[in-house]
Protein backbone atom coordinates (compact mmCIF):
# COMPACT_ATOMS: atom_id res chain seq x y z
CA UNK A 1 0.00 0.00 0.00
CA UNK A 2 0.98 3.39 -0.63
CA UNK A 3 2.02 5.92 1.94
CA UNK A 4 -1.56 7.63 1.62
CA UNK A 5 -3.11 4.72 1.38
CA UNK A 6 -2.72 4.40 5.34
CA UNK A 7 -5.41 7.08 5.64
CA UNK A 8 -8.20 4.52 5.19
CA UNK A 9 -6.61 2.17 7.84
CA UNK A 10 -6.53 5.33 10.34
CA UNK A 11 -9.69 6.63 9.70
CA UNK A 12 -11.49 3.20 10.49
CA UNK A 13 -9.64 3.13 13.73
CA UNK A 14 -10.60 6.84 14.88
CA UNK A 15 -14.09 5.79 13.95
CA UNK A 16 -14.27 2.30 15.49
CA UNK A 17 -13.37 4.10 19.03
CA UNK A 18 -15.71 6.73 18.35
CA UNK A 19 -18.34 4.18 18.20
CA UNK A 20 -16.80 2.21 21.53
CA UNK A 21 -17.35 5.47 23.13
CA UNK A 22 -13.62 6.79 23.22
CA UNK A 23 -13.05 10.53 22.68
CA UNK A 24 -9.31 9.65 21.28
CA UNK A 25 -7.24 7.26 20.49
CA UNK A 26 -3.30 6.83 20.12
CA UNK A 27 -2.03 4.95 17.14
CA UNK A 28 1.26 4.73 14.79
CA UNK A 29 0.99 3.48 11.33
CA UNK A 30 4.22 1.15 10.64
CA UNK A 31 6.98 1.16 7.64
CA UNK A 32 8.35 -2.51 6.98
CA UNK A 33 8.89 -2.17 2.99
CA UNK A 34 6.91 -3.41 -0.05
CA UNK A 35 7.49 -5.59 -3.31
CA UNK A 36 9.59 -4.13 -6.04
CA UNK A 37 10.49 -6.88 -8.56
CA UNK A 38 13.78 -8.49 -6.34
CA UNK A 39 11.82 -10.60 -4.27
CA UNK A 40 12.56 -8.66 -1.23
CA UNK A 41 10.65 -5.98 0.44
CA UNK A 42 11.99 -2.59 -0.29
CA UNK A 43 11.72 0.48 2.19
CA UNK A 44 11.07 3.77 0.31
CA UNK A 45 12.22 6.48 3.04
CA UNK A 46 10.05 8.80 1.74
CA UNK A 47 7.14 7.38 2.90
CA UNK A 48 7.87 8.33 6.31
CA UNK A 49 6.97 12.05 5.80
CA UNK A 50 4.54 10.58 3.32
CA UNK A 51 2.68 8.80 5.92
CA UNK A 52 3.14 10.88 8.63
CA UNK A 53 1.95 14.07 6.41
CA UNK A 54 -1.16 12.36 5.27
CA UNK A 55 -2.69 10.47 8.35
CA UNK A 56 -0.99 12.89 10.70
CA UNK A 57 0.29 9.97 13.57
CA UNK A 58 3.76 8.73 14.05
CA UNK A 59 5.77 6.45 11.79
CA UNK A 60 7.01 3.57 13.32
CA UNK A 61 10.03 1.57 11.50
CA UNK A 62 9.87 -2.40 11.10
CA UNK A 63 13.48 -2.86 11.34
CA UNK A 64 13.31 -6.51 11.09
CA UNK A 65 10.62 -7.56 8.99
CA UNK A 66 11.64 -4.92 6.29
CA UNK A 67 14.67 -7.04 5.25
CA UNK A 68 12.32 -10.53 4.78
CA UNK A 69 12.34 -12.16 1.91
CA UNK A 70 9.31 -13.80 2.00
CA UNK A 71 9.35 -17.46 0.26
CA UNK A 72 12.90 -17.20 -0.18
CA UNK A 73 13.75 -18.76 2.99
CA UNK A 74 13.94 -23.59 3.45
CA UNK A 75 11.28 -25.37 2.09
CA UNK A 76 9.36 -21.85 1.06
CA UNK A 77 9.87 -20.25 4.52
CA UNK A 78 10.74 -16.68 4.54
CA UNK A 79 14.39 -15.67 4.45
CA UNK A 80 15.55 -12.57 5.26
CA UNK A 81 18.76 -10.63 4.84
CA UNK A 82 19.86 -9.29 8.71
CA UNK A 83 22.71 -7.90 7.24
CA UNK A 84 21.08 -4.75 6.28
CA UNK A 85 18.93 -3.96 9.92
CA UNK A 86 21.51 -1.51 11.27
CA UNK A 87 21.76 0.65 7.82
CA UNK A 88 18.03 0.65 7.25
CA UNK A 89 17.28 1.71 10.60
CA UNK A 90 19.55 4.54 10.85
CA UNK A 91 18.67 5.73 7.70
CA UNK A 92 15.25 5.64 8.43
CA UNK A 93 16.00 7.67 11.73
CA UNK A 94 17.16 10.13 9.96
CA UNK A 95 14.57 9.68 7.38
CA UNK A 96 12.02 10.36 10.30
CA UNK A 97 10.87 7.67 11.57
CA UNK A 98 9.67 8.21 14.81
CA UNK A 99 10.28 4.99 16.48
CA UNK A 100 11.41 1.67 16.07
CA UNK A 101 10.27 -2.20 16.12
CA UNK A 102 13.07 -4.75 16.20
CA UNK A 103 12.20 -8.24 16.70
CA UNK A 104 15.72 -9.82 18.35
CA UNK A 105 16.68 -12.94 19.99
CA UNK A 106 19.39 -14.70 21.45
CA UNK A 107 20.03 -17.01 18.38
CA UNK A 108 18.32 -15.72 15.80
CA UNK A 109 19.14 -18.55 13.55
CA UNK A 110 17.15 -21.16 16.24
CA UNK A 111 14.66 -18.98 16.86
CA UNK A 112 11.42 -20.66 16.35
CA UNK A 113 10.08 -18.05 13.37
CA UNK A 114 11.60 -15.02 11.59
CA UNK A 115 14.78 -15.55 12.37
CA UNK A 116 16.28 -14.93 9.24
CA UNK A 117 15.23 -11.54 9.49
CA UNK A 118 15.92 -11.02 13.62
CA UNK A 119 18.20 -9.04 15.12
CA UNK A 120 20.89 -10.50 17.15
CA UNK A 121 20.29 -9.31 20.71
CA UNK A 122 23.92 -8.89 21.68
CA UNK A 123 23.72 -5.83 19.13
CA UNK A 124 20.44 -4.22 19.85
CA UNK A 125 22.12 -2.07 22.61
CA UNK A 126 24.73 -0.43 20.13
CA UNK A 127 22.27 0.23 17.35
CA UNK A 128 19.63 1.73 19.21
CA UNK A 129 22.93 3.76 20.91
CA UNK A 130 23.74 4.83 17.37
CA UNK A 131 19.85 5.56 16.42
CA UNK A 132 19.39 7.91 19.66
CA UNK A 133 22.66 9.78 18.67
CA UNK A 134 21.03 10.22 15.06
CA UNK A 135 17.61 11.35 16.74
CA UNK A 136 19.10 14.06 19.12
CA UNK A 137 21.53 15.46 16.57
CA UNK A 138 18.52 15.38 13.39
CA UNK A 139 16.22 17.46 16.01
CA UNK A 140 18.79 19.56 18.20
C-alpha cells in the first residue's frame, strides 16, 4: 500500500473508538517495505513524511521484517537478509521515523520463526545507541 493509502486504515480506527465510546485514540501506522520486482521488500524512506503528512500519527520503523524475503527462505519459509537492519534503521531515523520495532533474539538462527530476518540481541544495545545519537543530533 501506498504511503496515503494508510489514511483509510486510520480513519477506520478513529471511527471504530468513536463508536466504543472513546473521545481519542493513540495509534502509529508502521513502515516494513513493499514488493519491487527483487523478491525482497523494499523500504522507500520517503514514505515516512509521506505517511506521517497524510494520516498525521507517528511512523514507526519495522526494522526486522523490512529485510524478509518472504518465500525465499527452506522449504518456502521466509528468508531474510539481517545484514542490512543496522543501515536501514539509521537511515530511516534520519529519514524520520519516529520509532522503532526490532524483533531480536538470542540465536536468531534457532529462533522458532523469523529468524532470518531477527536481530541478534547482543547488538540491539549499540544500534539503538547509534539511532538515539542520530535522533538528538537530526532534532537539536
Amino acid at each position: 500500500m501506498h504511503p496515503e493509502g494508510m489514511v483509510g486504515a486510520v480513519r477506520k480506527v478513529e471511527a471504530g473508538a468513536q463508536q466504543a465510546g472513546h473521545a481519542a485514540v493513540e495509534m502509529a501506522v508502521t513502515e516494513r517495505g513493499t514488493f519491487f520486482g527483487y523478491g525482497d521488500l523494499v523500504v522507500d524512506m520517503r514514505s515516512f513524511q509521506r505517511m506521517r503528512d497524510a494520516c498525521g500519527v507517528p511512523v514507526i520503523f519495522d526494522g526486522t521484517h523490512s529485510v524478509q524475503r518472504p518465500g525465499q527462505g527452506a522449504e518456502g519459509a521466509s528468508g531474510g537478509a539481517r545484514e542490512f537492519i543496522p543501515a536501514l534503521t539509521l537511515a530511516a531515523i534520519a529519514a524520520g521515523a519516529q520509532g522503532l520495532f526490532l524483533e531480536t533474539h538470542p540465536d536468531p538462527d534457532h529462533a522458532p520463526s523469523d529468524g532470518p530476518n531477527m536481530l541478534k540481541l547482543d547488538t540491539l544495545d549499540a544500534l539503538v545507541t547509534r539511532c538515539v545519537d542520530i535522533w538528538a543530533r537530526m532534532h537539536a
